[in-house]
C-alpha atoms as a PDB file:
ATOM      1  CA  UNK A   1       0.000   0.000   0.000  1.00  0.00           C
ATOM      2  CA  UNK A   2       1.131   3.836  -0.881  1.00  0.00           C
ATOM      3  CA  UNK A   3       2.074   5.734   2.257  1.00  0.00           C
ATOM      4  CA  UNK A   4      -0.899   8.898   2.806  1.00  0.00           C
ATOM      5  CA  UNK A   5       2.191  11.382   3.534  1.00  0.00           C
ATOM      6  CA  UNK A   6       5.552  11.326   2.359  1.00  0.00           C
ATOM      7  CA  UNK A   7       8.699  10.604   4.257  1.00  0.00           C
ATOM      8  CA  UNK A   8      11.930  12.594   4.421  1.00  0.00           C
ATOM      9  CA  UNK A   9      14.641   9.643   4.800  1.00  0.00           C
ATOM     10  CA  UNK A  10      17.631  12.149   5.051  1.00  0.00           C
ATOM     11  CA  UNK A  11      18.910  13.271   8.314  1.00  0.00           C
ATOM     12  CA  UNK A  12      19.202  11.249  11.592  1.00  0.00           C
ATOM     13  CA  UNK A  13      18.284   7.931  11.363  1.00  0.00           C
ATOM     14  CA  UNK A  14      16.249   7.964  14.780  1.00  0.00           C
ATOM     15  CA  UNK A  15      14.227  10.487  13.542  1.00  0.00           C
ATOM     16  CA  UNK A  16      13.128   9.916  10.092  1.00  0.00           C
ATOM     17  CA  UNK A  17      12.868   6.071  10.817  1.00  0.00           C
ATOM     18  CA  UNK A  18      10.195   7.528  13.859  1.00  0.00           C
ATOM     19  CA  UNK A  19       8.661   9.732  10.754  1.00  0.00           C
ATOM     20  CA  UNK A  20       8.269   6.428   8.890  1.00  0.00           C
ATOM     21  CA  UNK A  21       6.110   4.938  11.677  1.00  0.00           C
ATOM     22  CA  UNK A  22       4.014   7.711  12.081  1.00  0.00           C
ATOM     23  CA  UNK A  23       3.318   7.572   8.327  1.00  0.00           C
ATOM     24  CA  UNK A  24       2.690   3.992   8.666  1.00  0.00           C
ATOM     25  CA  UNK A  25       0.654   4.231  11.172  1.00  0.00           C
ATOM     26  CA  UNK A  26      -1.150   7.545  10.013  1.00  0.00           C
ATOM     27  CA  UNK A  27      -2.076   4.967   6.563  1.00  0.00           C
ATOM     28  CA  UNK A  28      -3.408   2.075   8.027  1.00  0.00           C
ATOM     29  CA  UNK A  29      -5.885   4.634  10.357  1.00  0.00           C
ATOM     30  CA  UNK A  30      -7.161   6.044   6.667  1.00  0.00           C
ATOM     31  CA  UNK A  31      -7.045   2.383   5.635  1.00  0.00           C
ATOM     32  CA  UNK A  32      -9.561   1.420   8.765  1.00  0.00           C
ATOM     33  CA  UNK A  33     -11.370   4.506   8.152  1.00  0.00           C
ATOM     34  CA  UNK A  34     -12.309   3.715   4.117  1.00  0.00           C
ATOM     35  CA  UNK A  35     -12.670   0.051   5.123  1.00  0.00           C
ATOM     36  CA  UNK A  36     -15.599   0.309   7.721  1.00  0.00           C
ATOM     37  CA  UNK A  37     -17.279   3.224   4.804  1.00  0.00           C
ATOM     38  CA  UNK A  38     -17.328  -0.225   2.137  1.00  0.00           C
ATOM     39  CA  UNK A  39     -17.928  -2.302   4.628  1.00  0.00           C
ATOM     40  CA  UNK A  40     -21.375  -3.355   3.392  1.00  0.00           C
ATOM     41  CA  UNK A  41     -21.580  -1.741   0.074  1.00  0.00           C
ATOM     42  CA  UNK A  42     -19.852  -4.451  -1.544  1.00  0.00           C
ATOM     43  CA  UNK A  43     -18.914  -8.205  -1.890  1.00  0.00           C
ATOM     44  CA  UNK A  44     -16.493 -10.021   0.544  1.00  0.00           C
ATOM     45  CA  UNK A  45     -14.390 -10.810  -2.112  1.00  0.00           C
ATOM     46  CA  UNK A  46     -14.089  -7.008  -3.605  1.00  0.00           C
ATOM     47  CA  UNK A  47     -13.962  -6.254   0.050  1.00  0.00           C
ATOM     48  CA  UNK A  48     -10.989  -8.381   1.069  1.00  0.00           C
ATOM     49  CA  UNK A  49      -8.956  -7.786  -2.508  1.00  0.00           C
ATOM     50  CA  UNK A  50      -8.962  -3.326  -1.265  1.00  0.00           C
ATOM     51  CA  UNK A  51      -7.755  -4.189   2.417  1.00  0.00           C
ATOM     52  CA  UNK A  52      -4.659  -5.735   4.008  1.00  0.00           C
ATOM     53  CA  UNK A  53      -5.511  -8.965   6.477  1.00  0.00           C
ATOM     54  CA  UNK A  54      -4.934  -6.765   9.221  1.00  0.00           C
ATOM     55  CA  UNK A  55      -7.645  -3.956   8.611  1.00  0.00           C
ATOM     56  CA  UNK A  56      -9.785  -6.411   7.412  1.00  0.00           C
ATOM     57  CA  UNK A  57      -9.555  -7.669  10.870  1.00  0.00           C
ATOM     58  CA  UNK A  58     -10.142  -4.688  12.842  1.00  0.00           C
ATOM     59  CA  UNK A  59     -12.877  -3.355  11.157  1.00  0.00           C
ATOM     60  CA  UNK A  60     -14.711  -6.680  11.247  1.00  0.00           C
ATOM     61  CA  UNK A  61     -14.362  -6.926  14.789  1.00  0.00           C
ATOM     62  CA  UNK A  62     -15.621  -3.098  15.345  1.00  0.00           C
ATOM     63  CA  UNK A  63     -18.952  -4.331  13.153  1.00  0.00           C
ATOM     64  CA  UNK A  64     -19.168  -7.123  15.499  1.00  0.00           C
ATOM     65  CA  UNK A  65     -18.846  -5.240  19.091  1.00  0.00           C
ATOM     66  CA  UNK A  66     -21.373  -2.859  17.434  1.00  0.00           C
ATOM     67  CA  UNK A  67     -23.822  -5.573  16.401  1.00  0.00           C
ATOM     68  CA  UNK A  68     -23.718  -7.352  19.480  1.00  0.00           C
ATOM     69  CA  UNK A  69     -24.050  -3.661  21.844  1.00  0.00           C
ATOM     70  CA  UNK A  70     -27.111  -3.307  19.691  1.00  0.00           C
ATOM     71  CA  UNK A  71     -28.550  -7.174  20.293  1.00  0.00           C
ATOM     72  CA  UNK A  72     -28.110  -5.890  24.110  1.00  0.00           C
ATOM     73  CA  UNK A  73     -30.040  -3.165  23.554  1.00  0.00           C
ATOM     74  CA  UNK A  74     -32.791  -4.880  22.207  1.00  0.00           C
ATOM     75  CA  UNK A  75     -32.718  -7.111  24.745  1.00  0.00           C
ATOM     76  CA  UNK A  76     -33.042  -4.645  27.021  1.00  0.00           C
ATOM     77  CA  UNK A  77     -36.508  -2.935  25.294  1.00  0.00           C
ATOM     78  CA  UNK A  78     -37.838  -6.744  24.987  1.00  0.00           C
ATOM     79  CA  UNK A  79     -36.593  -8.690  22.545  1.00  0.00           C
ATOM     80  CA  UNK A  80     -35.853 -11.846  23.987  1.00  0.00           C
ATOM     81  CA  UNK A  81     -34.418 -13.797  20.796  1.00  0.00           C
ATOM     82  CA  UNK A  82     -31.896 -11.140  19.800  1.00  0.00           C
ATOM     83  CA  UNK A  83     -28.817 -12.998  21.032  1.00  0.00           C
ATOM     84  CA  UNK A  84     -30.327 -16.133  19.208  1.00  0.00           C
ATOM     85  CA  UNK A  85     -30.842 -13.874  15.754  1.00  0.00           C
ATOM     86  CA  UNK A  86     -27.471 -12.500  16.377  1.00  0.00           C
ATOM     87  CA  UNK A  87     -25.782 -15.563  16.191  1.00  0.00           C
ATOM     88  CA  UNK A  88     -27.717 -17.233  13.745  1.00  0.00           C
ATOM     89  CA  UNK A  89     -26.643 -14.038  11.377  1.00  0.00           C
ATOM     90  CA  UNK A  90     -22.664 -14.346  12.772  1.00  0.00           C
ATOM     91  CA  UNK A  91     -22.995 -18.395  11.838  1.00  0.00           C
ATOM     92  CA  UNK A  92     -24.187 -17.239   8.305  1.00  0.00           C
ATOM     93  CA  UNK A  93     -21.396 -14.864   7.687  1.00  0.00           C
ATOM     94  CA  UNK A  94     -19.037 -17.634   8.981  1.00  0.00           C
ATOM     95  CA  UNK A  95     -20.616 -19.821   6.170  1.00  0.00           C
ATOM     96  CA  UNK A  96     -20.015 -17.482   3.492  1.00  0.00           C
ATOM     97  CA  UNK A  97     -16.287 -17.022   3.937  1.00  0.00           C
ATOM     98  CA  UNK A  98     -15.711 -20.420   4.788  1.00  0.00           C
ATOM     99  CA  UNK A  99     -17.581 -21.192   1.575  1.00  0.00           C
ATOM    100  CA  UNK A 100     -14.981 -19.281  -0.296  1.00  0.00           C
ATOM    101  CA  UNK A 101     -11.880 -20.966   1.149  1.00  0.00           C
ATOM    102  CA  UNK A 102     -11.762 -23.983  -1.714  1.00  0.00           C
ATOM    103  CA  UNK A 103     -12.152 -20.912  -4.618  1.00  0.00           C
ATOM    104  CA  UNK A 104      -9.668 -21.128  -7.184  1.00  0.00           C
ATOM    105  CA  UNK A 105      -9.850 -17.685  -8.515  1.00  0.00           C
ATOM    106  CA  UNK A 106      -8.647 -16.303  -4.969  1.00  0.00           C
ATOM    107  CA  UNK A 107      -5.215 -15.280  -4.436  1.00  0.00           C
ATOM    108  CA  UNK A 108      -3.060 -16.961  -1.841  1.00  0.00           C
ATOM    109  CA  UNK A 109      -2.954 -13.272   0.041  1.00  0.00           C
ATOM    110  CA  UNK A 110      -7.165 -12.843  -0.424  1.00  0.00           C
ATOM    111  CA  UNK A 111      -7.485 -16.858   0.851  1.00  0.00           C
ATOM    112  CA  UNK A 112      -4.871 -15.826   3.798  1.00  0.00           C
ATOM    113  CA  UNK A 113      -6.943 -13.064   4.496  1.00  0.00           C
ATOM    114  CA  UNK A 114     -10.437 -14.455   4.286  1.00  0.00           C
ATOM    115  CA  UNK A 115      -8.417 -17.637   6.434  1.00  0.00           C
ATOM    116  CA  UNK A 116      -8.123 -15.033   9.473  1.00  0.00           C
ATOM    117  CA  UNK A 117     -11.622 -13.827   9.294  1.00  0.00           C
ATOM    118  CA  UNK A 118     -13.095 -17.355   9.229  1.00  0.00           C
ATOM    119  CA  UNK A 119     -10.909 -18.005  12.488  1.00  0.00           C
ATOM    120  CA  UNK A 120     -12.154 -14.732  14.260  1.00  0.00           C
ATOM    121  CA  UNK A 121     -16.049 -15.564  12.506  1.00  0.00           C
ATOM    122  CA  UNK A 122     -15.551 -19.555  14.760  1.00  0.00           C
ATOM    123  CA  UNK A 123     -14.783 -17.426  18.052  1.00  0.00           C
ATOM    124  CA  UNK A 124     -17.222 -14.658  17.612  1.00  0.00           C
ATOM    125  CA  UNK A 125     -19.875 -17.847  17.415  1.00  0.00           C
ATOM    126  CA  UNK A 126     -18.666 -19.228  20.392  1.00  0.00           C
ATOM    127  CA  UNK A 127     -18.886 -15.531  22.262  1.00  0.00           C
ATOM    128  CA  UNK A 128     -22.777 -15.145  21.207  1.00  0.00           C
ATOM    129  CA  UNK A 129     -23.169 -19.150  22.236  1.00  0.00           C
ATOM    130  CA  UNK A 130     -21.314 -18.572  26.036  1.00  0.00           C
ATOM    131  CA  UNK A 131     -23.792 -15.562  26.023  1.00  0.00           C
ATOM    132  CA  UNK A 132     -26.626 -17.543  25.224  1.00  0.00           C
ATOM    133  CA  UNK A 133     -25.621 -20.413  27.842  1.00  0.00           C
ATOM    134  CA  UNK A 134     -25.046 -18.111  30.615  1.00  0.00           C
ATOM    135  CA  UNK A 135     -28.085 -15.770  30.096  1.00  0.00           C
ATOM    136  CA  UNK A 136     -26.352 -12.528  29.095  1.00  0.00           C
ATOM    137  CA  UNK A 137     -28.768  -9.793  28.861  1.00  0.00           C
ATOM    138  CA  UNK A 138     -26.774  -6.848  29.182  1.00  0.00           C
ATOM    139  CA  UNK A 139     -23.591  -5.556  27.781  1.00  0.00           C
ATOM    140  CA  UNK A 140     -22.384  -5.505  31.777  1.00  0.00           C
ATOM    141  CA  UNK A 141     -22.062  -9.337  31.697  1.00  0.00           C
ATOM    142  CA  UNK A 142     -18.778 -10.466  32.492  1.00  0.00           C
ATOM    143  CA  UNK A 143     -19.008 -13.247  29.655  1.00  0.00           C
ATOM    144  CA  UNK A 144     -18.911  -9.737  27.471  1.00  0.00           C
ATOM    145  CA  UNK A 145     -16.818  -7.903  29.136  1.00  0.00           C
ATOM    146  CA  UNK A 146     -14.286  -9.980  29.305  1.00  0.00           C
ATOM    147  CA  UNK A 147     -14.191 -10.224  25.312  1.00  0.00           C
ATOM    148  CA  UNK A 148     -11.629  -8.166  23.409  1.00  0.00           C
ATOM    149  CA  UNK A 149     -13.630  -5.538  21.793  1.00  0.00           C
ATOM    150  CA  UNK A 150     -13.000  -2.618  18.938  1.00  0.00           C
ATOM    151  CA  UNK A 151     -14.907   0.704  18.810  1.00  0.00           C
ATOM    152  CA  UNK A 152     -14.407   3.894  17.003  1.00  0.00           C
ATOM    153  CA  UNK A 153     -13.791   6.908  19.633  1.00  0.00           C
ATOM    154  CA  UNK A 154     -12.773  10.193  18.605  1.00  0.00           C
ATOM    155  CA  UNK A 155     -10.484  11.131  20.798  1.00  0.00           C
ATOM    156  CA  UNK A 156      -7.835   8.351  20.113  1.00  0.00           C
ATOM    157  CA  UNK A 157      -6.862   8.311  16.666  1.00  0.00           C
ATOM    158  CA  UNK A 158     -10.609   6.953  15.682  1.00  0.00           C
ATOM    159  CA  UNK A 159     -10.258   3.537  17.227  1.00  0.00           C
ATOM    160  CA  UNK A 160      -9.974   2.100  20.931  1.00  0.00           C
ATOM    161  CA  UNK A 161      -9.625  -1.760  22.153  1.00  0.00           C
ATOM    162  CA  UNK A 162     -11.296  -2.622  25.232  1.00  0.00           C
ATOM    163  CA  UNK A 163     -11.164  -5.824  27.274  1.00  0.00           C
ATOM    164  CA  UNK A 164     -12.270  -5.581  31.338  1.00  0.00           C
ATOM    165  CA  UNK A 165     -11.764  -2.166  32.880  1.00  0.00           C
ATOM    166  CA  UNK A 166      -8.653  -1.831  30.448  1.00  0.00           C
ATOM    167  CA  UNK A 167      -9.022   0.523  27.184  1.00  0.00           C
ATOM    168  CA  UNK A 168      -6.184   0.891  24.917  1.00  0.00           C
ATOM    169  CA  UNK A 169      -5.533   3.115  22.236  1.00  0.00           C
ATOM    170  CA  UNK A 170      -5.164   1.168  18.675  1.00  0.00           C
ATOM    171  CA  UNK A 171      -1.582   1.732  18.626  1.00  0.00           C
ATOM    172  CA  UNK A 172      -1.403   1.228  14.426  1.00  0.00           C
ATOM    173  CA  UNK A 173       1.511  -0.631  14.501  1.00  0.00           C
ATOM    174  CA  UNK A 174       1.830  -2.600  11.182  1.00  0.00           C
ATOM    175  CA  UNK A 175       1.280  -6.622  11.370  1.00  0.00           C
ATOM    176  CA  UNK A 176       1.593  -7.468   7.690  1.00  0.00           C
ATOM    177  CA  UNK A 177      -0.950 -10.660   6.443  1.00  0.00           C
ATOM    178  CA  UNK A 178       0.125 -13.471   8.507  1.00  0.00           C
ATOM    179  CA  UNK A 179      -2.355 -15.893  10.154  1.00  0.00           C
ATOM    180  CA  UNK A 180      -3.987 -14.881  12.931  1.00  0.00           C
ATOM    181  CA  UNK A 181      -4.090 -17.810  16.299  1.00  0.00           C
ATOM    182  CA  UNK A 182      -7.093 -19.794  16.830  1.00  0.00           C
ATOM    183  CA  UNK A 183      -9.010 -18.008  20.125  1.00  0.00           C
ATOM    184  CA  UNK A 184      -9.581 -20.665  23.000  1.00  0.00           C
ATOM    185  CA  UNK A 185     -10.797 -19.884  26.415  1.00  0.00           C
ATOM    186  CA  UNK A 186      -7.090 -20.077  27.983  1.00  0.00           C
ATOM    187  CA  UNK A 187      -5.762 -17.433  25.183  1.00  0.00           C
ATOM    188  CA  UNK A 188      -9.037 -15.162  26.406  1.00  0.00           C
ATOM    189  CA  UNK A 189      -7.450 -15.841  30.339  1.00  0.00           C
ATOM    190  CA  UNK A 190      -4.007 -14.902  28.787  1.00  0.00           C
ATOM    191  CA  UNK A 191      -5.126 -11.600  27.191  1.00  0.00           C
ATOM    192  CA  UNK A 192      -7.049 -10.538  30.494  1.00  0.00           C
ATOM    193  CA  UNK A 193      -3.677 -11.590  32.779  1.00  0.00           C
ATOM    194  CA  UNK A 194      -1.580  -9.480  30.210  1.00  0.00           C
ATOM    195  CA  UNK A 195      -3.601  -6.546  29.659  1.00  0.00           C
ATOM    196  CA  UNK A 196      -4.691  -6.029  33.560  1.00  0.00           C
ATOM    197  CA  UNK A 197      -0.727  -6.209  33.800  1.00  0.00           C
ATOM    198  CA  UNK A 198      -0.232  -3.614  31.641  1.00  0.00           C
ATOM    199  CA  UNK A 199      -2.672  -1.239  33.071  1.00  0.00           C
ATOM    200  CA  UNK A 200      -0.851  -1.527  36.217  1.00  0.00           C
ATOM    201  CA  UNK A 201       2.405  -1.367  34.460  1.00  0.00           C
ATOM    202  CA  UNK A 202       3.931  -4.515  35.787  1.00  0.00           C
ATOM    203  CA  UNK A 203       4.883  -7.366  33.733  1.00  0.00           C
ATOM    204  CA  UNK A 204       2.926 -10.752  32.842  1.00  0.00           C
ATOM    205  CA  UNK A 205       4.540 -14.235  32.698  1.00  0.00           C
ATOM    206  CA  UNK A 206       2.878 -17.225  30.841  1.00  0.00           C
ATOM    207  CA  UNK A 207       3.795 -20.018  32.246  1.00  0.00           C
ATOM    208  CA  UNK A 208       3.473 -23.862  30.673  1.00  0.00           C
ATOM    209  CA  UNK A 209       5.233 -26.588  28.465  1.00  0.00           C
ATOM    210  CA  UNK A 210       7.054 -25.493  25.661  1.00  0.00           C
ATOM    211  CA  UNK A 211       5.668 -25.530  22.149  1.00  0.00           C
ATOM    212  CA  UNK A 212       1.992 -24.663  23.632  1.00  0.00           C
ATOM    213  CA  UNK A 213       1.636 -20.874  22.136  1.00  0.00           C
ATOM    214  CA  UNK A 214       2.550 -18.419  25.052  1.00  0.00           C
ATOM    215  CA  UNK A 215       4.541 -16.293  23.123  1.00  0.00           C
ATOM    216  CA  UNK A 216       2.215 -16.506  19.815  1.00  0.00           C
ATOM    217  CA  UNK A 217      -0.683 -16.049  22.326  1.00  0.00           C
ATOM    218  CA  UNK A 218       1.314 -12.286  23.614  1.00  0.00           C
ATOM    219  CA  UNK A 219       2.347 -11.901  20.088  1.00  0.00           C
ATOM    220  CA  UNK A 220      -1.371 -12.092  18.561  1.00  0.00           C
ATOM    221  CA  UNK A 221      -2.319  -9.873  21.496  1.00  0.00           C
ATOM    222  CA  UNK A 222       0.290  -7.191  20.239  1.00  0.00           C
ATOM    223  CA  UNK A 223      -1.647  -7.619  16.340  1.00  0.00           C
ATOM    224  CA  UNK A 224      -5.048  -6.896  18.209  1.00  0.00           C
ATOM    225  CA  UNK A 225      -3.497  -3.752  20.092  1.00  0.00           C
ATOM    226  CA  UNK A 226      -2.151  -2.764  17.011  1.00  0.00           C
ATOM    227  CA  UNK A 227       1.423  -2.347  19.454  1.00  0.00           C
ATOM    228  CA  UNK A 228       5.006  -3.806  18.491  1.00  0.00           C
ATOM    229  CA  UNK A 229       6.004  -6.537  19.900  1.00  0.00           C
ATOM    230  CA  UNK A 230       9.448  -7.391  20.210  1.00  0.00           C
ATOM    231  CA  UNK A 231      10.700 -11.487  21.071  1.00  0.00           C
ATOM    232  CA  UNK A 232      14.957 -12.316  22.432  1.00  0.00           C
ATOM    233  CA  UNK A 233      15.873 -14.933  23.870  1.00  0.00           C
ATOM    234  CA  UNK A 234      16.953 -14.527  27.244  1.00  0.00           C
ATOM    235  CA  UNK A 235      20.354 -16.989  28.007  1.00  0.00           C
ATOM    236  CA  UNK A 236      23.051 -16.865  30.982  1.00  0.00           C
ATOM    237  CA  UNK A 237      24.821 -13.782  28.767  1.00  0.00           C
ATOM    238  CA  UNK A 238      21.900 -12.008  29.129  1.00  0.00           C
ATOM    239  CA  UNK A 239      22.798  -8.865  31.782  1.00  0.00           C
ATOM    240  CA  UNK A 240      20.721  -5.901  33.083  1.00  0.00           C
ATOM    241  CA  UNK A 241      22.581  -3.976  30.909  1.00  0.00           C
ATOM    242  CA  UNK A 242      22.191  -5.905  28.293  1.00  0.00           C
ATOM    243  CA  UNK A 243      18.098  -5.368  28.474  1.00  0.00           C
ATOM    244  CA  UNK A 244      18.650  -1.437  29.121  1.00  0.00           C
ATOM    245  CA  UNK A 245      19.978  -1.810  26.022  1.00  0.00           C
ATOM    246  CA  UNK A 246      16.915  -3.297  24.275  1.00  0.00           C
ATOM    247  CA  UNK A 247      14.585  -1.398  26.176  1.00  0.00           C
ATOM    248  CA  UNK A 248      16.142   2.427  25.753  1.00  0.00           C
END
């Protein structure tokens, strides 16, 4: 994608590199912004060739927290069946892009991409499902609240992600198209433990086997936050100084 403003790369590095991110970041907000205009004015497929995996992602997920605030509020002037027509409409939509998977005319990017939204579509039908099964009938509910949501809010850059009390800026850090982690109920616990963690600025350790996701699980969280996210590999050589290093 074309950069919205343009970059002066002379100078010190530190600065026009930081220029570049702000550009970067500065795109991919206009990017979000077009994307949730077209959201329903046009196919999925015309829809996913215009926008990168990882706006495609966000903006479906802001549709989604405002589709299911609105099933609450229907609830709420007495419609009982709105969480049951809300998910039979998310189970349609999974439908449709898992129907377009086997397609041969799509792209490997456009399958990658439509790939991630049919893993996000499986977990927002288990959300409305845990909702139904535990008799959610407000957007108070812990089994919502407890979800990682998207929103559009004005005063931060157009976009905010919520989970809990926590509410973070979307930081517009750029992810590129890779695939997206399947959501499980432990990788919900992880991004509650990590983002609680951050809002009290101490640190968050995941702790289990090796080879079982807990630094894909912090990485994905990153991707939803829209922050960088940076992995080492800590060994005996590995000094205080040494991490002042990575960290100034």
């Amino acid at each position: 994608f074309d950069l919205t403003s343009h970059v002066n790369c002379s100078g010190r590095i530190e600065q026009y590199l930081q220029g570049l991110v702000d550009s970067i970041a500065q795109t991919l907000f206009a990017m979000i912004e077009q994307a949730i205009l077209t959201y329903s004015g046009k196919s999925k497929t015309q829809w996913l060739d215009q926008h990168i995996s990882q706006v495609a992602i966000v903006v479906s997920r802001v549709h989604w927290t405002v589709d299911v605030s609105s099933t609450f509020h229907a609830m709420e002037e007495g419609n009982e069946n709105a969480l049951r027509e809300q998910l039979r409409r998310c189970q349609e939509n999974l439908q449709e892009l898992v129907a377009m998977v086997p397609n041969p005319d799509l792209t490997a990017v456009i399958r990658r991409r439509v790939m991630n939204l049919v893993i996000q579509g499986v977990h927002q039908v288990d959300v409305i499902n845990d909702l139904i099964t535990k008799k959610a009938d407000n957007k108070s509910s812990f089994s919502w609240q407890r979800q990682l949501r998207h929103r559009l809010n004005d005063k931060a850059r157009g976009l905010v992600a919520e989970i809990c009390d926590c509410q973070y800026a979307y930081g517009g850090e750029y992810c590129g198209d890779a695939l997206r982690i399947i959501i499980t109920p432990l990788t919900e616990r992880v991004y509650i433990t990590l983002t609680q963690s951050i809002r009290m600025k101490m640190s968050g350790a995941a702790f289990g086997p090796a080879g079982t996701g807990k630094t894909e699980t912090a990485t994905d969280l990153a991707k939803q936050l829209g922050m960088a996210c940076y992995i080492f590999n800590c060994s005996e050589q590995m000094t205080a100084k040494t991490l002042g290093g990575l960290f100034k």
